[in-house]
Protein backbone atom coordinates (compact mmCIF):
# COMPACT_ATOMS: atom_id res chain seq x y z
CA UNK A 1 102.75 87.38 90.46
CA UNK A 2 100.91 89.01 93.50
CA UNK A 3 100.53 92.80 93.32
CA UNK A 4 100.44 94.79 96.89
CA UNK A 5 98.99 97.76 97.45
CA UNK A 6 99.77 99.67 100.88
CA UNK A 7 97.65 102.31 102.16
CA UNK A 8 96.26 104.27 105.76
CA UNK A 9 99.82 106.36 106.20
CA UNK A 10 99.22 109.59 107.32
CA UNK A 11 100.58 112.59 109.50
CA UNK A 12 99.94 111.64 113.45
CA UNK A 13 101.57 113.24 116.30
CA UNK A 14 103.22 110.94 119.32
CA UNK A 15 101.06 109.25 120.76
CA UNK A 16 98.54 108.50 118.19
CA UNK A 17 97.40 105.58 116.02
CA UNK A 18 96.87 104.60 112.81
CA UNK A 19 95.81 101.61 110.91
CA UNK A 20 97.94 100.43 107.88
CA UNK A 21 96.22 98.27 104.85
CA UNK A 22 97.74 95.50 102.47
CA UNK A 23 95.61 94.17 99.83
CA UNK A 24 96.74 91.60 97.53
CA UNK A 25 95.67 90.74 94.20
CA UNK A 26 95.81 86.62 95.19
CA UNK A 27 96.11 84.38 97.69
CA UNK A 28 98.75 85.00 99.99
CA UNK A 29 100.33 82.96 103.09
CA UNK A 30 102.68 84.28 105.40
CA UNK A 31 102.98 87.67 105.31
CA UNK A 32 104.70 90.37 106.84
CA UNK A 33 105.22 94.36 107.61
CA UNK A 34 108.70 95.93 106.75
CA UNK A 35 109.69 99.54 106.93
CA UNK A 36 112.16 102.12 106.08
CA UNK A 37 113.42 105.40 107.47
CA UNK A 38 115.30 107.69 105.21
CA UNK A 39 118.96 106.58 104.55
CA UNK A 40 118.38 103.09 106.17
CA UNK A 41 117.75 99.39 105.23
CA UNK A 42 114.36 97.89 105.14
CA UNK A 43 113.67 96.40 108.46
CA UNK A 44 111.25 93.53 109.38
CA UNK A 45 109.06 94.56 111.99
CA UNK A 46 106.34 92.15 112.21
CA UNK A 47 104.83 88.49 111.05
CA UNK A 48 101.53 86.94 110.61
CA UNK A 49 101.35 83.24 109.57
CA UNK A 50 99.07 82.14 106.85
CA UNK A 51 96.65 80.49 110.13
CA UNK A 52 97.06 83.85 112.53
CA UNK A 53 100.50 83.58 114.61
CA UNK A 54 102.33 86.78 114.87
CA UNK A 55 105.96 87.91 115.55
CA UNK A 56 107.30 91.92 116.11
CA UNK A 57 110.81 93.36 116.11
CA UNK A 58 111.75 94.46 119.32
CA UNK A 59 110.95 98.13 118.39
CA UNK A 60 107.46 97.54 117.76
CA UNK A 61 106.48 94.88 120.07
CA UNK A 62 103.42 95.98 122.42
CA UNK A 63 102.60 98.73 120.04
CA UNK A 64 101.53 97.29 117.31
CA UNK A 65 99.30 94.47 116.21
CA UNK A 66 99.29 92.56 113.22
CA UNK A 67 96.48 90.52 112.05
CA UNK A 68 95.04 89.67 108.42
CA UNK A 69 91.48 89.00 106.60
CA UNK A 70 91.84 86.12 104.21
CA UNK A 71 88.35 86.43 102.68
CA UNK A 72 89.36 89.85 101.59
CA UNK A 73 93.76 88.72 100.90
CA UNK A 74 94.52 91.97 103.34
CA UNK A 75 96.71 91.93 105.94
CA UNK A 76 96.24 95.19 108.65
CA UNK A 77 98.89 96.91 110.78
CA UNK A 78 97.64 98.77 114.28
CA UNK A 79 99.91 101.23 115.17
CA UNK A 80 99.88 102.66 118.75
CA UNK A 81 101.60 104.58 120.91
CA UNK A 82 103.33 105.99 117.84
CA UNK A 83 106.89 107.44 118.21
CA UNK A 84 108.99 110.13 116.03
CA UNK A 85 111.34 106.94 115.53
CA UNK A 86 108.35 105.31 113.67
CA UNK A 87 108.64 107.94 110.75
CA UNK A 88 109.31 105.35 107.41
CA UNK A 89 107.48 104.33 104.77
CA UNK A 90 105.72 100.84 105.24
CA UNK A 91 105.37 98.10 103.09
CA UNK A 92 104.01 95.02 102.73
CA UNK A 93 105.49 91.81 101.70
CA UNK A 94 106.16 87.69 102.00
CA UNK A 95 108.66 87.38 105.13
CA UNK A 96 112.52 87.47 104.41
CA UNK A 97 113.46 83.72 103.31
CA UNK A 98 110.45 83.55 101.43
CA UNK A 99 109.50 84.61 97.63
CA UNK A 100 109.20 88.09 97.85
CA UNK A 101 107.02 89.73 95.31
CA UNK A 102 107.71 93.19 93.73
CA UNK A 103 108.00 95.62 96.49
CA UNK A 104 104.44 98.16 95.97
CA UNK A 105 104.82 101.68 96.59
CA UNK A 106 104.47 101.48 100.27
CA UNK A 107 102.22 104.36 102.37
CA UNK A 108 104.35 106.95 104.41
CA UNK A 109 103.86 107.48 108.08
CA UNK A 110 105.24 110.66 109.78
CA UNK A 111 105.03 111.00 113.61
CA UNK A 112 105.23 114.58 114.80
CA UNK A 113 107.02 115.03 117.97
């Protein structure tokens, strides 16, 4: 079992940027970004393949950049441009269809308008 631990959340106002952090405590392949707004379902919102290819939801595409370290089993999320509507809690996680691994605590982002 891989344990995930999320971190680099924060308070930003529009406009602003952060960088989100998933380590993993073993080898991991494809990977992917979820989060979750208050009241809502967990959303997908971005990809990165276990050799570097990417996919976003339509919400984030253009804004944010996925990418990963395999030396260090991390996988990074640059958020730019942020909006109010980005306001969740962000987790980490195999891609929906694959084995998903217990959820981790996630790290809350809250855009200010």
């Amino acid at each position: 079992q891989v344990r995930l631990v999320e971190s680099g959340g924060g308070l930003v106002e529009t406009g602003g940027s952060l960088r989100l952090s998933c380590v993993a405590s073993g080898n991991i392949n494809d990977m992917a970004w979820y989060r979750q707004a208050p009241g809502k379902q967990r959303d997908m919102i971005a990809i990165i393949s276990g050799s570097g290819s990417t996919r976003y939801g339509d919400s984030v595409k253009g804004r944010f950049t996925i990418s990963r370290d395999n030396a260090k089993n991390t996988v990074y999320l640059q958020m730019n441009a942020l909006k109010p509507e980005d306001t969740a809690v962000y987790y980490c996680n195999a891609p929906y269809g694959r084995y998903l691994w217990d959820w981790g605590k996630g790290t809350q982002v809250t855009v200010s308008s």
